[in-house]
C-alpha atoms as a PDB file:
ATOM      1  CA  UNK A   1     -29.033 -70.752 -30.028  1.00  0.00           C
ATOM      2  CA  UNK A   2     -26.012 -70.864 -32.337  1.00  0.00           C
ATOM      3  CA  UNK A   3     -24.113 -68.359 -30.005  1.00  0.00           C
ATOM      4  CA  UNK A   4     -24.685 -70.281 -26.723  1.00  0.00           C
ATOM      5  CA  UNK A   5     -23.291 -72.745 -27.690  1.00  0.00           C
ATOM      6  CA  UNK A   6     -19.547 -71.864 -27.900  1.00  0.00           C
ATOM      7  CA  UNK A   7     -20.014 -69.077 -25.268  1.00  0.00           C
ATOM      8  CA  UNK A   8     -21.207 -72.413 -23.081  1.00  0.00           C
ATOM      9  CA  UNK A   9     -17.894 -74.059 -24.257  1.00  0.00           C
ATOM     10  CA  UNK A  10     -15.696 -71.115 -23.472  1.00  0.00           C
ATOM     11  CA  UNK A  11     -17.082 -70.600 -19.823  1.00  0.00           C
ATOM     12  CA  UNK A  12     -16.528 -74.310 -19.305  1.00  0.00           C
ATOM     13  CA  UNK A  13     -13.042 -74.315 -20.268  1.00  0.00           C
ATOM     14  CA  UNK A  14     -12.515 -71.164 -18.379  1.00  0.00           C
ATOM     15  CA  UNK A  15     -13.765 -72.540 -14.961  1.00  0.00           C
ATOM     16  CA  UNK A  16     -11.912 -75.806 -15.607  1.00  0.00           C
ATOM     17  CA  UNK A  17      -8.453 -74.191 -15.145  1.00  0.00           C
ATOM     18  CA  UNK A  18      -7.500 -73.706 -11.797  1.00  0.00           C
ATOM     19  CA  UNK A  19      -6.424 -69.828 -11.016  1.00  0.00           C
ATOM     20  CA  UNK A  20      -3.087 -68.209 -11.689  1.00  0.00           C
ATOM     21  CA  UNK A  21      -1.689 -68.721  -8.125  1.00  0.00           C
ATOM     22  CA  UNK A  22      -3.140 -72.202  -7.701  1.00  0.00           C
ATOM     23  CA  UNK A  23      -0.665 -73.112 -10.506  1.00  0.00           C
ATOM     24  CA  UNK A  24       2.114 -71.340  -9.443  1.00  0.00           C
ATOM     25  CA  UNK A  25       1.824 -72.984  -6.004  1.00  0.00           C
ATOM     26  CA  UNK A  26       1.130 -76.368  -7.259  1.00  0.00           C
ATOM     27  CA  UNK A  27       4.770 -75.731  -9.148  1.00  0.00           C
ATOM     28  CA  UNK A  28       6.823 -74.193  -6.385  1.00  0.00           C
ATOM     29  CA  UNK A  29       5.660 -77.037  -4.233  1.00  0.00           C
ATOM     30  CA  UNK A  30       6.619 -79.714  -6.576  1.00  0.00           C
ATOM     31  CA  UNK A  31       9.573 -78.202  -7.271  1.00  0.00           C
ATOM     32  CA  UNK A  32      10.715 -78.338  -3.865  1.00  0.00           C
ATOM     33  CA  UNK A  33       9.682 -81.403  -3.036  1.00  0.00           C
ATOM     34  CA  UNK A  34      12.351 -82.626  -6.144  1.00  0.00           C
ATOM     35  CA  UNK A  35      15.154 -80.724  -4.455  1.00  0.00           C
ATOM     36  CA  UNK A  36      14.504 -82.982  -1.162  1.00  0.00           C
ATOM     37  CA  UNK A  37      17.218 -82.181   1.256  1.00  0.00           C
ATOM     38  CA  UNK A  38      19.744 -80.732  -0.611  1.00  0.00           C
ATOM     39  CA  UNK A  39      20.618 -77.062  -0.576  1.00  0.00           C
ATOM     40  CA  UNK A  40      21.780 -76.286  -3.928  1.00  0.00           C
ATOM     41  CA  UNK A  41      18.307 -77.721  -5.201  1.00  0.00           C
ATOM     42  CA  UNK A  42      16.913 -75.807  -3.141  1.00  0.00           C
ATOM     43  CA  UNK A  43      18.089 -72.638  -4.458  1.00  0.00           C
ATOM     44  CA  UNK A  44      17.926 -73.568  -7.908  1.00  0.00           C
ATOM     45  CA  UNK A  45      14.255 -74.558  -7.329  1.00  0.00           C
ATOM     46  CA  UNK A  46      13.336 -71.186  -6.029  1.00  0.00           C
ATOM     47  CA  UNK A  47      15.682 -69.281  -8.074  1.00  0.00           C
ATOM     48  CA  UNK A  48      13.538 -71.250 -11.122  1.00  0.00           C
ATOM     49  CA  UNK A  49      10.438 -69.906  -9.501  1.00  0.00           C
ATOM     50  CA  UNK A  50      12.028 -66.550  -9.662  1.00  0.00           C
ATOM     51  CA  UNK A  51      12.587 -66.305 -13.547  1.00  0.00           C
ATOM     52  CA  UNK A  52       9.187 -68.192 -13.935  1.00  0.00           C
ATOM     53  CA  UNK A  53       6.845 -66.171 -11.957  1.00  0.00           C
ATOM     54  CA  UNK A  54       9.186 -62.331 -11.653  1.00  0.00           C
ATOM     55  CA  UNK A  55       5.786 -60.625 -10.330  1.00  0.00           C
ATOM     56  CA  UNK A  56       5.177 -63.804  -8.215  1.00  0.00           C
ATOM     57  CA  UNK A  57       3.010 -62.565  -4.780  1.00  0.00           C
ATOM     58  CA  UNK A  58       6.064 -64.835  -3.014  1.00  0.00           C
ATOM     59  CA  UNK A  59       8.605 -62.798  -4.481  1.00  0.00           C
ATOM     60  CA  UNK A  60       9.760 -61.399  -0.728  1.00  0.00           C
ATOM     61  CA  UNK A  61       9.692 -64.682   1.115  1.00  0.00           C
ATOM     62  CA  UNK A  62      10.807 -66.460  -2.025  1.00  0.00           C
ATOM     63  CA  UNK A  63      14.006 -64.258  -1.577  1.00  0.00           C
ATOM     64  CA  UNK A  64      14.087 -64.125   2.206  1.00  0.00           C
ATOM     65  CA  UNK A  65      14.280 -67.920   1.480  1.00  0.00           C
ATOM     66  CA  UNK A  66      17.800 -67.595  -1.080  1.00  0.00           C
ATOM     67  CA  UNK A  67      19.245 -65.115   1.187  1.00  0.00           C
ATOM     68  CA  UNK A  68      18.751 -67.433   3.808  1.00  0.00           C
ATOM     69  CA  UNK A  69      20.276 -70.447   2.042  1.00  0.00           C
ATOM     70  CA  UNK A  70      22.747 -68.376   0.529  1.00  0.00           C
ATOM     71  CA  UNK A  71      24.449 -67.306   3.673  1.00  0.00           C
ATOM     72  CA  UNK A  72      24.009 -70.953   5.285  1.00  0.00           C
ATOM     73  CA  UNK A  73      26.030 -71.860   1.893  1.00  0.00           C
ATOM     74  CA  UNK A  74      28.352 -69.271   2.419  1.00  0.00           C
ATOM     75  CA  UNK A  75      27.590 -67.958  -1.382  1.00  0.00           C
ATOM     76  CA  UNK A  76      28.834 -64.658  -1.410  1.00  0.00           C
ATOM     77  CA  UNK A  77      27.512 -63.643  -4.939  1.00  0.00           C
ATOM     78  CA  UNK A  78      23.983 -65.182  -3.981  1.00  0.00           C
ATOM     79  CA  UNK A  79      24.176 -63.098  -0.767  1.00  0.00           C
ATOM     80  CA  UNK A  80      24.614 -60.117  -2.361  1.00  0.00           C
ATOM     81  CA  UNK A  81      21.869 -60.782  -5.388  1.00  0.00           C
ATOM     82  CA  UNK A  82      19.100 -62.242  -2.835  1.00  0.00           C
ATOM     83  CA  UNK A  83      20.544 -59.987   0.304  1.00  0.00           C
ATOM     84  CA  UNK A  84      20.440 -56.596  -1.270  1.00  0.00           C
ATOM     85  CA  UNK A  85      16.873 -56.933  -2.357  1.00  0.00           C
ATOM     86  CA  UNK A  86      15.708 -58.231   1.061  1.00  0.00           C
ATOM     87  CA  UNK A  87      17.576 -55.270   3.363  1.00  0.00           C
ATOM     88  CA  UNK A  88      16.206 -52.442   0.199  1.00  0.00           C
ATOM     89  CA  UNK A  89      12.510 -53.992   1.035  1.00  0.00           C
ATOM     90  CA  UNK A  90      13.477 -54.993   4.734  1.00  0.00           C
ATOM     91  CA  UNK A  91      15.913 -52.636   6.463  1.00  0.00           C
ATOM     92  CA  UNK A  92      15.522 -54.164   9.794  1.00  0.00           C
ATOM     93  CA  UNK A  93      16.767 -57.875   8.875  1.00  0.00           C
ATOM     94  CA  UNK A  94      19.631 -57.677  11.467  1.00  0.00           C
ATOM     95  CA  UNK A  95      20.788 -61.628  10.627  1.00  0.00           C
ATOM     96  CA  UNK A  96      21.285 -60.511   7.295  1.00  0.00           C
ATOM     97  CA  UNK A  97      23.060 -57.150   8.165  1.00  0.00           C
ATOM     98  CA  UNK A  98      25.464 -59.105  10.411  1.00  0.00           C
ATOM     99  CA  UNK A  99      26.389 -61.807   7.351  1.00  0.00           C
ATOM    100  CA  UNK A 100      27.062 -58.602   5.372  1.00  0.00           C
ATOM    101  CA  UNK A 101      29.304 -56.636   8.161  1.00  0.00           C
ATOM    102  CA  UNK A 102      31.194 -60.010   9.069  1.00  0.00           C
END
């Protein structure tokens, strides 16, 4: 009986946490709900995200999402960071080959 009794503590805990990617949603969505309308934020909030979660599932629309803002902001250095890993994973992102030709 001893032994149940943690073991009935530890699955409790365990399925009282909500999973991995629950969390990291919960954050990324908070996150950008702080950066409201403003683009720098925005980037900062994802780039956050980035550094917090590398192996994050939303790793290629997470960086879709700084390319885009990056070449709205016309940040050259972000372009290149965000842009080189989208065109390596996406060759056929013609907006993003047309940014880097112009």
């Amino acid at each position: 009986m001893r032994l149940w009794i943690p073991l009935l503590f530890l699955v409790t805990a365990v399925s009282a946490q909500e999973p991995p990617s629950a969390a990291e949603d919960r954050e990324l969505s908070n996150a950008l709900a702080e950066a409201g309308t403003s683009q720098i934020d925005f980037v900062r909030a994802l780039e956050n995200h980035l550094a917090k979660y590398p192996k994050s599932s939303k790793k290629p629309e997470t960086e879709r999402a700084l390319t885009k803002a990056a070449i709205e902001m016309k940040d050259d250095k972000r372009i290149i960071l965000y842009g080189e890993s989208v065109l390596n994973r996406e060759p056929g992102r013609l907006a993003i080959r047309r940014c880097w030709n112009a």
